[in-house]
PDB file of N, CA and C in Angstrom:
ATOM      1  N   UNK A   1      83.508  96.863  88.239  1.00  0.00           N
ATOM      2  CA  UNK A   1      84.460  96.402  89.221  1.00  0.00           C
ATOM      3  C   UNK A   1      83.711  95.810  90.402  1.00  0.00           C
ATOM      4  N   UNK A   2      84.495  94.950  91.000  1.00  0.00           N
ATOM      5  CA  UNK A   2      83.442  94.217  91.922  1.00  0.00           C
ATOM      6  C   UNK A   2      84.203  95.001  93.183  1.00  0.00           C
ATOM      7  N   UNK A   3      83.186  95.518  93.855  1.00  0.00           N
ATOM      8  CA  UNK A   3      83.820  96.117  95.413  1.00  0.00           C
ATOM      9  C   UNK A   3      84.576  95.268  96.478  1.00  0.00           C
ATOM     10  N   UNK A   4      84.352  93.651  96.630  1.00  0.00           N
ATOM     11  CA  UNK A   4      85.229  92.992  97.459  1.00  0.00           C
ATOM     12  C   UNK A   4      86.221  92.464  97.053  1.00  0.00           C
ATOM     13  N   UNK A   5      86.886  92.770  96.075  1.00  0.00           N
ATOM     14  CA  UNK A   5      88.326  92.945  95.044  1.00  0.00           C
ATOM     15  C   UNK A   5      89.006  93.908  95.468  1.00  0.00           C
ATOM     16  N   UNK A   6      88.550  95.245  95.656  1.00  0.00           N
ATOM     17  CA  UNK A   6      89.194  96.121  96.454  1.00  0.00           C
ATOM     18  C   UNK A   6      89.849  96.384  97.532  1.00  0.00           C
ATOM     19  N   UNK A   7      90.660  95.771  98.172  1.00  0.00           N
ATOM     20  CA  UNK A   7      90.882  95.245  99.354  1.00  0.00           C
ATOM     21  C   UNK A   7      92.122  95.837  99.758  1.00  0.00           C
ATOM     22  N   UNK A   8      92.968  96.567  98.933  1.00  0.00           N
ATOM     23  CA  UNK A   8      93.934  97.413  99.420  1.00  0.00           C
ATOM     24  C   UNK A   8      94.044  98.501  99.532  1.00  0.00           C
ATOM     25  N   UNK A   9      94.417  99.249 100.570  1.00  0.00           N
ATOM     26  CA  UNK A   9      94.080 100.827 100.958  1.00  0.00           C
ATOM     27  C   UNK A   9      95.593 101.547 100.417  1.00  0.00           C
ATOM     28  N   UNK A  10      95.620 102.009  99.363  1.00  0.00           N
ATOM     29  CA  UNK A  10      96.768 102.922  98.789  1.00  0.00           C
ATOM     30  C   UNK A  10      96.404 104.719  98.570  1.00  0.00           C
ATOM     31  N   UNK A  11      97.760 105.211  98.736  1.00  0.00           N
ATOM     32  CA  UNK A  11      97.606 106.683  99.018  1.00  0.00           C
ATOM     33  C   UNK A  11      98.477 107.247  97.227  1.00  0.00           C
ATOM     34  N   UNK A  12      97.925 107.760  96.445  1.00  0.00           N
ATOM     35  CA  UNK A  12      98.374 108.606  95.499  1.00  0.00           C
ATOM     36  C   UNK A  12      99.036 109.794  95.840  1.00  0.00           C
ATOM     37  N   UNK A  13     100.318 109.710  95.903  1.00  0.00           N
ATOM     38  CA  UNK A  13     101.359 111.186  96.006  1.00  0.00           C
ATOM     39  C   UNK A  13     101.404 111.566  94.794  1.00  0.00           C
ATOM     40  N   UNK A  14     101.209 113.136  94.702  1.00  0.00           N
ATOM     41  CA  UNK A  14     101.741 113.914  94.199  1.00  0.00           C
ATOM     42  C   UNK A  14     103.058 114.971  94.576  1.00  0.00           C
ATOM     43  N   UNK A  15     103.888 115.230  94.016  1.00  0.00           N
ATOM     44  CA  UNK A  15     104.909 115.884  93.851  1.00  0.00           C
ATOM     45  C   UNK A  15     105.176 117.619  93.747  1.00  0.00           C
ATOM     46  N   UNK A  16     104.883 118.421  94.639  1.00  0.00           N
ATOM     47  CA  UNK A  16     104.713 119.691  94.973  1.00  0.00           C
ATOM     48  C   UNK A  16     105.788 120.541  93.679  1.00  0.00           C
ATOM     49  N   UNK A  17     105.757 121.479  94.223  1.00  0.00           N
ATOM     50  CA  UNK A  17     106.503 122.682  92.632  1.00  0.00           C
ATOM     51  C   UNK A  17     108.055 122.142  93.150  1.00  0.00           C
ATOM     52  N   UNK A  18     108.791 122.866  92.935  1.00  0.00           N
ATOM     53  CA  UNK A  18     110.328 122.542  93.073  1.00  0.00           C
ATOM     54  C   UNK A  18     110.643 123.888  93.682  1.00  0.00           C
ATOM     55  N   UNK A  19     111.293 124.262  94.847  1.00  0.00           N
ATOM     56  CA  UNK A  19     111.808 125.285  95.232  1.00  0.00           C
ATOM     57  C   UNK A  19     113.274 125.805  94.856  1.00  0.00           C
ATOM     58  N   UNK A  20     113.082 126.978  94.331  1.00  0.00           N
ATOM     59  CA  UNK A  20     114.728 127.929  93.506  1.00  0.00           C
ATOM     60  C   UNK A  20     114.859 128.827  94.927  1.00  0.00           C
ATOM     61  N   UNK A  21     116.484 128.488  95.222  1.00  0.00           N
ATOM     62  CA  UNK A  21     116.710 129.739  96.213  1.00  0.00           C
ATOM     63  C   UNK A  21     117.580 130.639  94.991  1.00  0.00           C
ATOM     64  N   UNK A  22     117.321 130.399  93.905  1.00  0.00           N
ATOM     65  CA  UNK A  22     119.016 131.354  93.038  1.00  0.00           C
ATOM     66  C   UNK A  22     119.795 130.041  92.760  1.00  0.00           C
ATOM     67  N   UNK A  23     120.255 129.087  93.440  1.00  0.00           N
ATOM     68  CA  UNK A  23     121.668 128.534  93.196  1.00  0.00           C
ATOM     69  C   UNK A  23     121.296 127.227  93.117  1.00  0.00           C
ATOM     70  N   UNK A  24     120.435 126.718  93.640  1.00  0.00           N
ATOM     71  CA  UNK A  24     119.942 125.203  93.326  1.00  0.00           C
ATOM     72  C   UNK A  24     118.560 125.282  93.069  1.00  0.00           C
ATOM     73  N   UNK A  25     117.707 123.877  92.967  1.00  0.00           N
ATOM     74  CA  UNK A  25     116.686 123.731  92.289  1.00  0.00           C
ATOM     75  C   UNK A  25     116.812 122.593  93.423  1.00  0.00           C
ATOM     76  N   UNK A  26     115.645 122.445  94.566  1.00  0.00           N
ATOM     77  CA  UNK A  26     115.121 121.776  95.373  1.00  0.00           C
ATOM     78  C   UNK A  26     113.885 121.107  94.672  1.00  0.00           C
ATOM     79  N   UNK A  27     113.670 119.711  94.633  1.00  0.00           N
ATOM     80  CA  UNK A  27     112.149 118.860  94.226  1.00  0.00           C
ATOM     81  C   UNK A  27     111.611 119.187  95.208  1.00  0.00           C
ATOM     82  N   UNK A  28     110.020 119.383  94.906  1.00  0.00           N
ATOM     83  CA  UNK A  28     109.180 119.424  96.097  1.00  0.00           C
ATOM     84  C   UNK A  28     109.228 118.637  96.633  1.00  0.00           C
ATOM     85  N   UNK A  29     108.294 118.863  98.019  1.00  0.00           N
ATOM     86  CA  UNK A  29     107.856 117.867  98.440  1.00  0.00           C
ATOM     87  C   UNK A  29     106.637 116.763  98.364  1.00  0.00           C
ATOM     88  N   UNK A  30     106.549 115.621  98.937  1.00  0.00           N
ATOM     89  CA  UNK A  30     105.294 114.714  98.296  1.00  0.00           C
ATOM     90  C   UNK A  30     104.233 114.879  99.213  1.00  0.00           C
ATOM     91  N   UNK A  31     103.100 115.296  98.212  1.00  0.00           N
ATOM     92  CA  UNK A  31     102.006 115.154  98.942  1.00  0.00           C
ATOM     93  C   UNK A  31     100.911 114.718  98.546  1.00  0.00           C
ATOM     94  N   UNK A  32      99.850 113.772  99.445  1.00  0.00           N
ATOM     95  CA  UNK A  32      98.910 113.133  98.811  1.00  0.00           C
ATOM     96  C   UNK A  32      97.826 113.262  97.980  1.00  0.00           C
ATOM     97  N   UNK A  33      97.699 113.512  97.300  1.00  0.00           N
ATOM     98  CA  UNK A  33      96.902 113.438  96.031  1.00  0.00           C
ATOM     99  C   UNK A  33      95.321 113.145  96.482  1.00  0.00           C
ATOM    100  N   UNK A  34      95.050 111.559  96.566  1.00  0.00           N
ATOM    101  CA  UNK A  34      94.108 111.093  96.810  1.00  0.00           C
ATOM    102  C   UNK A  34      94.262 109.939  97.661  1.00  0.00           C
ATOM    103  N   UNK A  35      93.530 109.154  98.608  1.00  0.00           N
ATOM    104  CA  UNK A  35      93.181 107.827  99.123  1.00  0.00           C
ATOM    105  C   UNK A  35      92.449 107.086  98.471  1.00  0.00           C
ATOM    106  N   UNK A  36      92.412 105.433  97.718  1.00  0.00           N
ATOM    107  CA  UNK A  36      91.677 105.362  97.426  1.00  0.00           C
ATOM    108  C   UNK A  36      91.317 103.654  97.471  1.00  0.00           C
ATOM    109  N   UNK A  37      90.799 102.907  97.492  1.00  0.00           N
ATOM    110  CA  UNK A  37      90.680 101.305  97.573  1.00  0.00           C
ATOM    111  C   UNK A  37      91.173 100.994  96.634  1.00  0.00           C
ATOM    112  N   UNK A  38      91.886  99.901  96.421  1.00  0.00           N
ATOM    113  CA  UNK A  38      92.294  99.209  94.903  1.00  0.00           C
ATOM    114  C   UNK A  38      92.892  97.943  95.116  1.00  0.00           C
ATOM    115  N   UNK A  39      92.241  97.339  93.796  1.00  0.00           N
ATOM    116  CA  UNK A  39      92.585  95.834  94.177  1.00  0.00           C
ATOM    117  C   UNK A  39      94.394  95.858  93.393  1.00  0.00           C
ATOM    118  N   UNK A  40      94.847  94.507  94.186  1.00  0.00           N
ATOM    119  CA  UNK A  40      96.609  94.600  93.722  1.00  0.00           C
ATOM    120  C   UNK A  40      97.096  93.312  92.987  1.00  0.00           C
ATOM    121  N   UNK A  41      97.334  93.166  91.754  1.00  0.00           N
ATOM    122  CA  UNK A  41      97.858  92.304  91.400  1.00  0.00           C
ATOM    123  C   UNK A  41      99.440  92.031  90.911  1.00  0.00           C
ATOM    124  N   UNK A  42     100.709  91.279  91.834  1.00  0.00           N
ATOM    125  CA  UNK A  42     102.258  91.687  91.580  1.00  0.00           C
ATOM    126  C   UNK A  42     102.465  91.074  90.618  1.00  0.00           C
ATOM    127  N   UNK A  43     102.899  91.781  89.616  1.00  0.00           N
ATOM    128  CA  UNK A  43     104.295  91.076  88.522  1.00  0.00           C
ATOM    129  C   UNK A  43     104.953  90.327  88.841  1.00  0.00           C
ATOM    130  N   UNK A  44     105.563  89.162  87.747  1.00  0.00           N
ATOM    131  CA  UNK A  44     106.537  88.448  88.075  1.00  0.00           C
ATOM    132  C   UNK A  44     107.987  89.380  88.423  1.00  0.00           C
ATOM    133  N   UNK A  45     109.132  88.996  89.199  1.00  0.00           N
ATOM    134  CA  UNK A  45     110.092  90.131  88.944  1.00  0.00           C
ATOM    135  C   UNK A  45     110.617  89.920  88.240  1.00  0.00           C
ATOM    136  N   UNK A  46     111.705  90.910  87.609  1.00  0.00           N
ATOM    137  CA  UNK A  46     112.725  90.888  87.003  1.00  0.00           C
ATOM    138  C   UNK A  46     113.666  91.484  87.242  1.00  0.00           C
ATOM    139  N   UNK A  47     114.973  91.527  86.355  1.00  0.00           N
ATOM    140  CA  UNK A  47     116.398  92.238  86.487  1.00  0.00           C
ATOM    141  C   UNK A  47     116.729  93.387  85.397  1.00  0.00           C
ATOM    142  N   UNK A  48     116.846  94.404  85.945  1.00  0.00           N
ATOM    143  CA  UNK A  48     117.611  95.878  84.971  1.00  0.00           C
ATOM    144  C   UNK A  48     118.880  95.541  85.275  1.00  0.00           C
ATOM    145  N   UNK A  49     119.313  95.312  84.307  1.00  0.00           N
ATOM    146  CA  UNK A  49     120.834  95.452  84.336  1.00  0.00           C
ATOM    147  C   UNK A  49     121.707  97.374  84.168  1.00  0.00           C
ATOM    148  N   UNK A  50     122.177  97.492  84.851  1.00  0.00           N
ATOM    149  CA  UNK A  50     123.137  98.597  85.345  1.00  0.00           C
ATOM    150  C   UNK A  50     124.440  98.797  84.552  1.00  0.00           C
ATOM    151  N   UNK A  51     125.272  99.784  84.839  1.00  0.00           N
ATOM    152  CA  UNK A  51     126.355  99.575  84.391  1.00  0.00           C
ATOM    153  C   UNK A  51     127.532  98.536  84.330  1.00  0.00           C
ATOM    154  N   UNK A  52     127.598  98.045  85.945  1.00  0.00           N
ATOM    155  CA  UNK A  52     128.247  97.419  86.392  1.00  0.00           C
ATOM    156  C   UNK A  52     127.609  96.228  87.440  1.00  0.00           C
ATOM    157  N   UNK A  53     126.450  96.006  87.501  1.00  0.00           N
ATOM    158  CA  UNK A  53     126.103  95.178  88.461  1.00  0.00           C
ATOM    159  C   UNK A  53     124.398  95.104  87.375  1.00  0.00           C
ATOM    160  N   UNK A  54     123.597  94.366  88.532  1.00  0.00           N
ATOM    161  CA  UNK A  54     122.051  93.904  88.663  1.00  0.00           C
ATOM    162  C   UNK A  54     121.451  94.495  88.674  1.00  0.00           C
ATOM    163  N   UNK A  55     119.987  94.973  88.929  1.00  0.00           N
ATOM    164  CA  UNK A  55     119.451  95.448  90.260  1.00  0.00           C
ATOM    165  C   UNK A  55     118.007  94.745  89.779  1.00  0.00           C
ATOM    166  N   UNK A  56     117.353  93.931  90.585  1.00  0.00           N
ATOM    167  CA  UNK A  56     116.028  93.561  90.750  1.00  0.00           C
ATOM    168  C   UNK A  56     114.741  94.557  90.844  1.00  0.00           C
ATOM    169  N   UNK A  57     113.864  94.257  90.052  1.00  0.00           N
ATOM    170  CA  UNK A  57     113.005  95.562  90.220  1.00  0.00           C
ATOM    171  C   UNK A  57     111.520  94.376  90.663  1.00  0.00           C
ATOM    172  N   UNK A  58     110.165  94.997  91.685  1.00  0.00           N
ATOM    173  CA  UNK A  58     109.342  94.240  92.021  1.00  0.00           C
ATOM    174  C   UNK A  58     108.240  95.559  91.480  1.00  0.00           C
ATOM    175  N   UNK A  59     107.558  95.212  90.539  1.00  0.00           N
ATOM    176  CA  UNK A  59     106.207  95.564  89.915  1.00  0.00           C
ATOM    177  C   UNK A  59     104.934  94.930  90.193  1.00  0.00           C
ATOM    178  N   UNK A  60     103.774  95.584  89.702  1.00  0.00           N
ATOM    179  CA  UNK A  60     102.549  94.846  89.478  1.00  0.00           C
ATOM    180  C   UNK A  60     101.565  96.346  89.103  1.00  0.00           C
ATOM    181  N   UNK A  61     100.049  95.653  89.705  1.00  0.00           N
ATOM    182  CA  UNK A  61      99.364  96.703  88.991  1.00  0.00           C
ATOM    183  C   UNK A  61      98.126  96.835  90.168  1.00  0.00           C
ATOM    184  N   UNK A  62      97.756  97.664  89.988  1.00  0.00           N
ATOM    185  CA  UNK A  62      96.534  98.728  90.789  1.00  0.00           C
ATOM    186  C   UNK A  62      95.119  98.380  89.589  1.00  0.00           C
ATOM    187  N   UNK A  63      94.285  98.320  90.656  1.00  0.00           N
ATOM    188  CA  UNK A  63      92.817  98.632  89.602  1.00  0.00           C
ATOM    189  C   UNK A  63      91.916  99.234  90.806  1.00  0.00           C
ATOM    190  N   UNK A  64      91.684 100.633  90.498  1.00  0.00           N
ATOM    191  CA  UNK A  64      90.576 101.235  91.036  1.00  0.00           C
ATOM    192  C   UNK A  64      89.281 102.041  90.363  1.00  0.00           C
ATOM    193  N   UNK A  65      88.705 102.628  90.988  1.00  0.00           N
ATOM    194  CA  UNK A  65      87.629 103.196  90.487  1.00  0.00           C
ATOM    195  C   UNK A  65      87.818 104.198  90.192  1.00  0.00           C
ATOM    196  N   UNK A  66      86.838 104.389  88.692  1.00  0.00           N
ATOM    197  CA  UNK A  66      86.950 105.634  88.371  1.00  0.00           C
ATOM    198  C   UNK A  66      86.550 106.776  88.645  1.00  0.00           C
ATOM    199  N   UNK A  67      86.674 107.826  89.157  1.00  0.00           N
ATOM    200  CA  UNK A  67      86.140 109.197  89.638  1.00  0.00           C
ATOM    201  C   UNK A  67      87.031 110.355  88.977  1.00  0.00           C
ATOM    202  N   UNK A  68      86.402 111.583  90.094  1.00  0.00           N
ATOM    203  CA  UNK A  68      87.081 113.153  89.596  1.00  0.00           C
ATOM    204  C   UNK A  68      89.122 112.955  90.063  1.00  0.00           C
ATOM    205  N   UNK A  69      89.093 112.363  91.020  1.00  0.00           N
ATOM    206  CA  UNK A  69      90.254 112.099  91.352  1.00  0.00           C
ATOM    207  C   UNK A  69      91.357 111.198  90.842  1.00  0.00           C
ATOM    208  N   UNK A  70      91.023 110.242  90.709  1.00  0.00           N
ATOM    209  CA  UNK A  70      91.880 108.722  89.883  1.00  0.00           C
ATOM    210  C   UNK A  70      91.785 109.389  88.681  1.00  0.00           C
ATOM    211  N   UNK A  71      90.584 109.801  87.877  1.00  0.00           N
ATOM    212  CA  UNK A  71      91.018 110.061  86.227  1.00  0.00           C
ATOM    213  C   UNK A  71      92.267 111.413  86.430  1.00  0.00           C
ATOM    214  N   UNK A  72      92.498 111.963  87.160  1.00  0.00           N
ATOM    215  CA  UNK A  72      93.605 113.151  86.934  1.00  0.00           C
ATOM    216  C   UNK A  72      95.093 112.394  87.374  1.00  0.00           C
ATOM    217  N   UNK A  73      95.158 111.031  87.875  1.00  0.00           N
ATOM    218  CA  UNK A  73      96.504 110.493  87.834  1.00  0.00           C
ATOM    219  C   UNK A  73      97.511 110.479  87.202  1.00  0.00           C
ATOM    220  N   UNK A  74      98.799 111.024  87.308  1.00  0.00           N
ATOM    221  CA  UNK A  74      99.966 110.911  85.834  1.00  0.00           C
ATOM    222  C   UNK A  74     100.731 110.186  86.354  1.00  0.00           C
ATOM    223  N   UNK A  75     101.806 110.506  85.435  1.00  0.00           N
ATOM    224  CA  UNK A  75     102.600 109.497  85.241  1.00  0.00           C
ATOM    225  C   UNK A  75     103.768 109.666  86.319  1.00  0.00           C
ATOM    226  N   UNK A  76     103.920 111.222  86.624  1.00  0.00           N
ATOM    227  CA  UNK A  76     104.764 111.505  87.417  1.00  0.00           C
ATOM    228  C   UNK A  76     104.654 110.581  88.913  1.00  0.00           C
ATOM    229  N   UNK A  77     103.178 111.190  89.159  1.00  0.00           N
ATOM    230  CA  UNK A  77     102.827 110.697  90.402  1.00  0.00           C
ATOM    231  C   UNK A  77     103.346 109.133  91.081  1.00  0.00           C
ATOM    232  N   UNK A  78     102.855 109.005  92.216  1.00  0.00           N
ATOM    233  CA  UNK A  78     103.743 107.865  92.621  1.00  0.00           C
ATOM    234  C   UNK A  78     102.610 107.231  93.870  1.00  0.00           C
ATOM    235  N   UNK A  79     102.744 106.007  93.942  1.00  0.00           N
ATOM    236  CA  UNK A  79     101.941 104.760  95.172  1.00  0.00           C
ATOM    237  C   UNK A  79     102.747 104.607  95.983  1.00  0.00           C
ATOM    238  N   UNK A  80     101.898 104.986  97.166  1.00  0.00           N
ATOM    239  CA  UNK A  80     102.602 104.903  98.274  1.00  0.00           C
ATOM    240  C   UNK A  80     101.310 103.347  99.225  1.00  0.00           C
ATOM    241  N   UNK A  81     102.051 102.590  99.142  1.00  0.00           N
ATOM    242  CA  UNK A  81     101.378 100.704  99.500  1.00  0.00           C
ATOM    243  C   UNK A  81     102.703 100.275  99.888  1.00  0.00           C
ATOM    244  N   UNK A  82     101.890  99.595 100.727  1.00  0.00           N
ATOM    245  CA  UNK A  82     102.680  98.298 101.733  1.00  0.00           C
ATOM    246  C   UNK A  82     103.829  98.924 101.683  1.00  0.00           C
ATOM    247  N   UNK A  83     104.125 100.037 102.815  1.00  0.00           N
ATOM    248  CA  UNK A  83     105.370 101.205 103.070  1.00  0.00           C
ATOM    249  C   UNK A  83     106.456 101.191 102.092  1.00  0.00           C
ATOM    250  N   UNK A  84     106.263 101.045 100.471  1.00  0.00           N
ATOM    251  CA  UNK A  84     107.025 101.870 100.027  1.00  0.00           C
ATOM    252  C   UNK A  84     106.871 102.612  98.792  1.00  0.00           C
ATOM    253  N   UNK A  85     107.328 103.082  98.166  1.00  0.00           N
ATOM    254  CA  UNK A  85     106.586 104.267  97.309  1.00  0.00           C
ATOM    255  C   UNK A  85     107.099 103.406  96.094  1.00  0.00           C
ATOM    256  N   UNK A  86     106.361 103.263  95.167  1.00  0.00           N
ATOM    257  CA  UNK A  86     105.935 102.730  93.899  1.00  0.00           C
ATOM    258  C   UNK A  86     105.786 103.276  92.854  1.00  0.00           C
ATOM    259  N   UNK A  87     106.192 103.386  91.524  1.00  0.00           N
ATOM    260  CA  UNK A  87     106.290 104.466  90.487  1.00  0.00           C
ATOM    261  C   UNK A  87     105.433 104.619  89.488  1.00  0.00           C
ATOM    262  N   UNK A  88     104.351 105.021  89.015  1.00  0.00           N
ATOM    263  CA  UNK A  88     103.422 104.905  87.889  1.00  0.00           C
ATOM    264  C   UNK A  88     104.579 104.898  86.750  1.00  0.00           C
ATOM    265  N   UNK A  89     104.463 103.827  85.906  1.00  0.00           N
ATOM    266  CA  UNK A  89     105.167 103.632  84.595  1.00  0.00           C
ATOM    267  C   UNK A  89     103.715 103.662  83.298  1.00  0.00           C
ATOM    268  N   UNK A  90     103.015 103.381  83.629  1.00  0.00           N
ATOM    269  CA  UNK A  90     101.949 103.218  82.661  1.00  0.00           C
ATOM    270  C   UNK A  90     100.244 103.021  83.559  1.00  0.00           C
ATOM    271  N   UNK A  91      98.930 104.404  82.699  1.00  0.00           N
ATOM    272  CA  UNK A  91      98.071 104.300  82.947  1.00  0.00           C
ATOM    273  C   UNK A  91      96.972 103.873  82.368  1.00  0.00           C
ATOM    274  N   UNK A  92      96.026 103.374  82.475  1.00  0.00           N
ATOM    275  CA  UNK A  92      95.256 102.739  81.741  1.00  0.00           C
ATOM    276  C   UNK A  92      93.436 103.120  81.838  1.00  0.00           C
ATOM    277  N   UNK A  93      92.864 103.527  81.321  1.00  0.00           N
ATOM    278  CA  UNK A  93      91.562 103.526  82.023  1.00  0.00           C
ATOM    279  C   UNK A  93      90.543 102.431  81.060  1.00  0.00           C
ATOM    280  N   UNK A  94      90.007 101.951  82.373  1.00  0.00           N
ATOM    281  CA  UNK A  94      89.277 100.592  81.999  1.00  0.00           C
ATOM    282  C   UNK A  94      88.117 100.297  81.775  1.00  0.00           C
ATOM    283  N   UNK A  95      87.292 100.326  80.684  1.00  0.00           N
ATOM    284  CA  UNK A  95      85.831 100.235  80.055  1.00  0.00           C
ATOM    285  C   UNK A  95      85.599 101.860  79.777  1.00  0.00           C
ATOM    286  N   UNK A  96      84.401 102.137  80.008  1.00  0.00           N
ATOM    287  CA  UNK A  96      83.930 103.880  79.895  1.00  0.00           C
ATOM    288  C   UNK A  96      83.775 104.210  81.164  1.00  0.00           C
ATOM    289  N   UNK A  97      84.826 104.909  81.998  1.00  0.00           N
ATOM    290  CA  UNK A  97      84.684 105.594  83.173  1.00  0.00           C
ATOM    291  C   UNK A  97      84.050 104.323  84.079  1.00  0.00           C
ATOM    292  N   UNK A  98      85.335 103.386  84.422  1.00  0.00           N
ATOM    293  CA  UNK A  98      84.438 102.133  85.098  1.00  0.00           C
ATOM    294  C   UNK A  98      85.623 101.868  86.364  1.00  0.00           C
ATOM    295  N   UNK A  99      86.860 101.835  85.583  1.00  0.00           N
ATOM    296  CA  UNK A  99      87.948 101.908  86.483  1.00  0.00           C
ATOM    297  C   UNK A  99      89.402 102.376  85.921  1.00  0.00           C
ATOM    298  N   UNK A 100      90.146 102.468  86.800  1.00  0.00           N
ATOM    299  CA  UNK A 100      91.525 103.046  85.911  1.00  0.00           C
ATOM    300  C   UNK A 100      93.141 102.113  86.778  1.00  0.00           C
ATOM    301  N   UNK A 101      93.724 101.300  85.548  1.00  0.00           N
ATOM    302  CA  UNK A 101      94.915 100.580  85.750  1.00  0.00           C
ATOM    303  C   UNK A 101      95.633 101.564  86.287  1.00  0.00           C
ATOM    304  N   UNK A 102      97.032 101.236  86.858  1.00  0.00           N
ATOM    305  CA  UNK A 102      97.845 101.327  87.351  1.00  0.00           C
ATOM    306  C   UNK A 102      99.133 100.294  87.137  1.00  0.00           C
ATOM    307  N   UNK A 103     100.558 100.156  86.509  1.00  0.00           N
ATOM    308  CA  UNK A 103     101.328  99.669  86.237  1.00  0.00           C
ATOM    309  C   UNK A 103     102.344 100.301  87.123  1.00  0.00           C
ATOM    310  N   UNK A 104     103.218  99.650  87.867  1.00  0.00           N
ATOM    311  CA  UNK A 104     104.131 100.486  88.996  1.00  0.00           C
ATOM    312  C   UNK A 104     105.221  99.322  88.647  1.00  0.00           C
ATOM    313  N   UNK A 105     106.036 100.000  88.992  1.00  0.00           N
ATOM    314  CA  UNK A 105     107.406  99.172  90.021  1.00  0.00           C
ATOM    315  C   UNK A 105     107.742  99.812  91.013  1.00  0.00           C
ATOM    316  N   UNK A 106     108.361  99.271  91.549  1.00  0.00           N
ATOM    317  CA  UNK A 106     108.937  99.365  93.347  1.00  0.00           C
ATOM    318  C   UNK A 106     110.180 100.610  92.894  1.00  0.00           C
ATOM    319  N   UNK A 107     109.829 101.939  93.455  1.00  0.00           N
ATOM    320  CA  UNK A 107     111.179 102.834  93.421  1.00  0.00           C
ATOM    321  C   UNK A 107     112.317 103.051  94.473  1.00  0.00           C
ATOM    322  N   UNK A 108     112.136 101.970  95.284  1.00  0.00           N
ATOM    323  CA  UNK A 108     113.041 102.391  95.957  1.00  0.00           C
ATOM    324  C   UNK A 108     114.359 101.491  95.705  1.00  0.00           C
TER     325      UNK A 108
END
C-alpha cells in the first residue's frame, strides 16, 4: 500500500453487549474499536426499492493496513467518516497481511 493514498482519517465502531432490564433488550452502545488511515474510494449510487417508495443508498470502499486491529474487523461493526456512520457489508483482506478492504454503504 502506498502511504500517501491514505489520506482519510476513519474511526471503526464497535457495538457494546445489549443491556436486559427483564422486559426489554436495549443495543449497546457504540464504541470505537480502532482509528485508523485509509484511503476512500465511492461507489456509483444506487436505488433499494422499499415497499412502497425508493430509497437511495451511497456506498464505496475503505483500504487500510493490515495489523492486530483491522484484521479483527466484522461485519457487524460500522465506519464512522465524513460524520456519518457507514455499514461494513463485505470484508476483504488484501495480498498476505498487506491491507484489508472495506465495502460500506451509508446507514443512515
Amino acid at each position: 500500500m502506498i502511504a500517501g493514498k491514505l489520506d482519510r482519517r476513519i474511526v471503526v465502531q464497535r457495538q457494546g453487549p445489549a443491556a436486559d432490564n427483564g422486559y426489554t433488550t436495549a443495543p449497546g452502545a457504540w464504541a470505537t474499536h480502532c482509528t485508523r488511515w485509509a484511503s476512500w474510494r465511492p461507489a456509483n449510487g444506487r436505488k433499494a426499492f422499499e415497499n412502497q417508495g425508493n430509497e437511495a443508498k451511497a456506498g464505496g470502499t475503505f483500504w487500510l493496513r493490515y495489523d492486530s486491529h483491522t484484521s479483527t474487523i466484522l461485519t457487524t461493526d460500522a465506519v464512522q467518516f465524513d460524520g456519518r456512520r457507514w455499514q461494513i457489508v463485505g470484508i476483504q483482506q488484501l495480498g498476505r497481511r498487506e491491507g484489508i478492504e472495506l465495502i460500506v454503504i451509508a446507514g443512515d
